[in-house]
C-alpha atoms as a PDB file:
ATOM      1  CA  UNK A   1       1.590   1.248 -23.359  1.00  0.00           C
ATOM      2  CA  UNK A   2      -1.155  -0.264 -21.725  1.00  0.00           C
ATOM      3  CA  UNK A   3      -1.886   0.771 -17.855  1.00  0.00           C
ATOM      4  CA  UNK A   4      -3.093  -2.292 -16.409  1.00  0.00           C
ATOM      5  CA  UNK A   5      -4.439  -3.073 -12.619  1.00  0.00           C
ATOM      6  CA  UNK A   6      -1.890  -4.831 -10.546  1.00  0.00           C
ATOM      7  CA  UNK A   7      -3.982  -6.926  -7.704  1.00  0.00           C
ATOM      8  CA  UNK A   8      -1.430  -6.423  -4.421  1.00  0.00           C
ATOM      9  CA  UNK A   9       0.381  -9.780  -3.539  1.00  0.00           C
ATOM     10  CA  UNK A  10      -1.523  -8.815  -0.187  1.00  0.00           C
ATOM     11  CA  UNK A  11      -3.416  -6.164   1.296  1.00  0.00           C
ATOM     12  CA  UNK A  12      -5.199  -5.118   4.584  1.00  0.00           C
ATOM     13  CA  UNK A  13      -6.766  -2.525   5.599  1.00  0.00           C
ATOM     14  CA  UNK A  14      -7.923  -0.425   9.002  1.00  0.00           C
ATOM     15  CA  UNK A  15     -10.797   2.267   9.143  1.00  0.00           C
ATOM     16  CA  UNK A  16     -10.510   5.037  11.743  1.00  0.00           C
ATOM     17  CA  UNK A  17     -12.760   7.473  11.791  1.00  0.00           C
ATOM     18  CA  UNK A  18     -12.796   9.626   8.954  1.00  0.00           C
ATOM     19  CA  UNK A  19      -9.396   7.989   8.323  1.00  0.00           C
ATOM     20  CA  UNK A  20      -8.981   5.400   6.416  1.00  0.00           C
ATOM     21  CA  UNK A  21      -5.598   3.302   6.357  1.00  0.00           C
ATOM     22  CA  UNK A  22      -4.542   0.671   3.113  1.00  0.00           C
ATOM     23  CA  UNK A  23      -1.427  -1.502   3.868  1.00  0.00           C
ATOM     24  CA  UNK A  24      -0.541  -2.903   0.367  1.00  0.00           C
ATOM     25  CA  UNK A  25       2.449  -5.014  -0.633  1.00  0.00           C
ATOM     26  CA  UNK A  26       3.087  -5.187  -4.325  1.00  0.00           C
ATOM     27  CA  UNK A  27       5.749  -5.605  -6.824  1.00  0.00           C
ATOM     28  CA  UNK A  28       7.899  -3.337  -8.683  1.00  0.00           C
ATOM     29  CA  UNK A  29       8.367  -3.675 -12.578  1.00  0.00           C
ATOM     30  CA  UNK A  30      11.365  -6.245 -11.531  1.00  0.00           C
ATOM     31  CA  UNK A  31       9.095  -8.320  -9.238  1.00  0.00           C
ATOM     32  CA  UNK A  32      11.146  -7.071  -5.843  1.00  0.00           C
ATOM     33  CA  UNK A  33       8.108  -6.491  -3.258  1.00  0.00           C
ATOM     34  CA  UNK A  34       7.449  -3.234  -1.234  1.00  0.00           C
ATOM     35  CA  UNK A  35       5.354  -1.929   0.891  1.00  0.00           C
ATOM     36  CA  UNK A  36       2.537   0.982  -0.137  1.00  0.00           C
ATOM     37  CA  UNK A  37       0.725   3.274   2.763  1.00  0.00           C
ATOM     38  CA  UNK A  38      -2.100   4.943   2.262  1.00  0.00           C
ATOM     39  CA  UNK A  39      -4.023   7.062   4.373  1.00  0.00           C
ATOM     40  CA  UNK A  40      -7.682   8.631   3.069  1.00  0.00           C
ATOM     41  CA  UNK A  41      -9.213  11.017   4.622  1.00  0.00           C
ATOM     42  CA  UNK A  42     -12.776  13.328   4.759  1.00  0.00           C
ATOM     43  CA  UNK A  43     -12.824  16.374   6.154  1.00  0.00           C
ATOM     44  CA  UNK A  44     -16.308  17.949   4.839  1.00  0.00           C
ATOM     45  CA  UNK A  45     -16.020  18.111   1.044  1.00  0.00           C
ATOM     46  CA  UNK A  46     -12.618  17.845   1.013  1.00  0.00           C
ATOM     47  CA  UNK A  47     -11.004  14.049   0.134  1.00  0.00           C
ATOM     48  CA  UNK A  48      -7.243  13.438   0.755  1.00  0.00           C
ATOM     49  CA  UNK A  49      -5.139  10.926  -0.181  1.00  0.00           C
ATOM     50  CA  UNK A  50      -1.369  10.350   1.002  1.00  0.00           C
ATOM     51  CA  UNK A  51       0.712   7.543  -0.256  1.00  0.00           C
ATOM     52  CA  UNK A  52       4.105   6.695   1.468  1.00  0.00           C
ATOM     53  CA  UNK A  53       6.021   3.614  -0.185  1.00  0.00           C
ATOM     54  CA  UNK A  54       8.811   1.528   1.475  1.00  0.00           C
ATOM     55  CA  UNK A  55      11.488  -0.553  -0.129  1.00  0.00           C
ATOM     56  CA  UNK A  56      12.124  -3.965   0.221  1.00  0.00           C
ATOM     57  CA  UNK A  57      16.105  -2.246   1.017  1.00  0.00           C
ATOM     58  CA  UNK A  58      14.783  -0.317   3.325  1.00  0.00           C
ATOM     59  CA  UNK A  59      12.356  -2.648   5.150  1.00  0.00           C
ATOM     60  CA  UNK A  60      14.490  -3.856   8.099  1.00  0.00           C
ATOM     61  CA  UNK A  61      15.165  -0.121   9.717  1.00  0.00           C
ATOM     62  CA  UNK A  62      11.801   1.038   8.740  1.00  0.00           C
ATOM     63  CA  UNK A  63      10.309  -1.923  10.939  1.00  0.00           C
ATOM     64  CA  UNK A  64      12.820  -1.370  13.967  1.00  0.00           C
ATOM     65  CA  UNK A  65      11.833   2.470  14.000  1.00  0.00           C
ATOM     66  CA  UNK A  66       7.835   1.285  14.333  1.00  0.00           C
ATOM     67  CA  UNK A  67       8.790  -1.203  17.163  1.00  0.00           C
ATOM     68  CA  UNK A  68      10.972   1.779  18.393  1.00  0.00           C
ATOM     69  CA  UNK A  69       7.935   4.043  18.132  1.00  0.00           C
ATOM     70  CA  UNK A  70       5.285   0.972  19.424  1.00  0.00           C
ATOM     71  CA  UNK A  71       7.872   1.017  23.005  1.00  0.00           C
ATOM     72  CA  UNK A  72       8.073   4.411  23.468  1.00  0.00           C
ATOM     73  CA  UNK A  73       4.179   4.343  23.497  1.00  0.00           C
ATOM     74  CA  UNK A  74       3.167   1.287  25.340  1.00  0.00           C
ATOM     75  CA  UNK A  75       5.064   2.969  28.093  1.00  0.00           C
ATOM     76  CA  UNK A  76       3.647   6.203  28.317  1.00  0.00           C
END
């Protein structure tokens, strides 16, 4: 089996720092989108990489808990 490159169906991405933060939506093997976080990061030598991945199922309450999370701190 072959591993071949998948190009994201769209991608963005926000530097910070010594942080760097890839927003990635791709498709799984049955073409049903989702969404793929990564955070790099450099601390010295040290490089770090942290995925998180989010279901198209689970899109909806993952979005209300970020505009949840986006209230809380616009009124702080």
């Amino acid at each position: 089996m072959q591993n071949e490159f998948v190009a994201p169906l769209f991608s963005t991405k926000i530097n910070s720092g010594r942080r760097s933060f890839f927003f990635d939506v791709k498709q799984t093997k049955d073409s049903k989108p989702y969404l793929k976080i990564t955070e790099t990061s450099v601390k010295g030598e040290e490089k770090k990489r942290v995925n998180m991945m989010v279901f198209d199922s689970e899109m909806t309450e993952f979005k209300q808990a970020l505009e949840q999370v986006f209230d809380f701190m616009s009124k702080r």
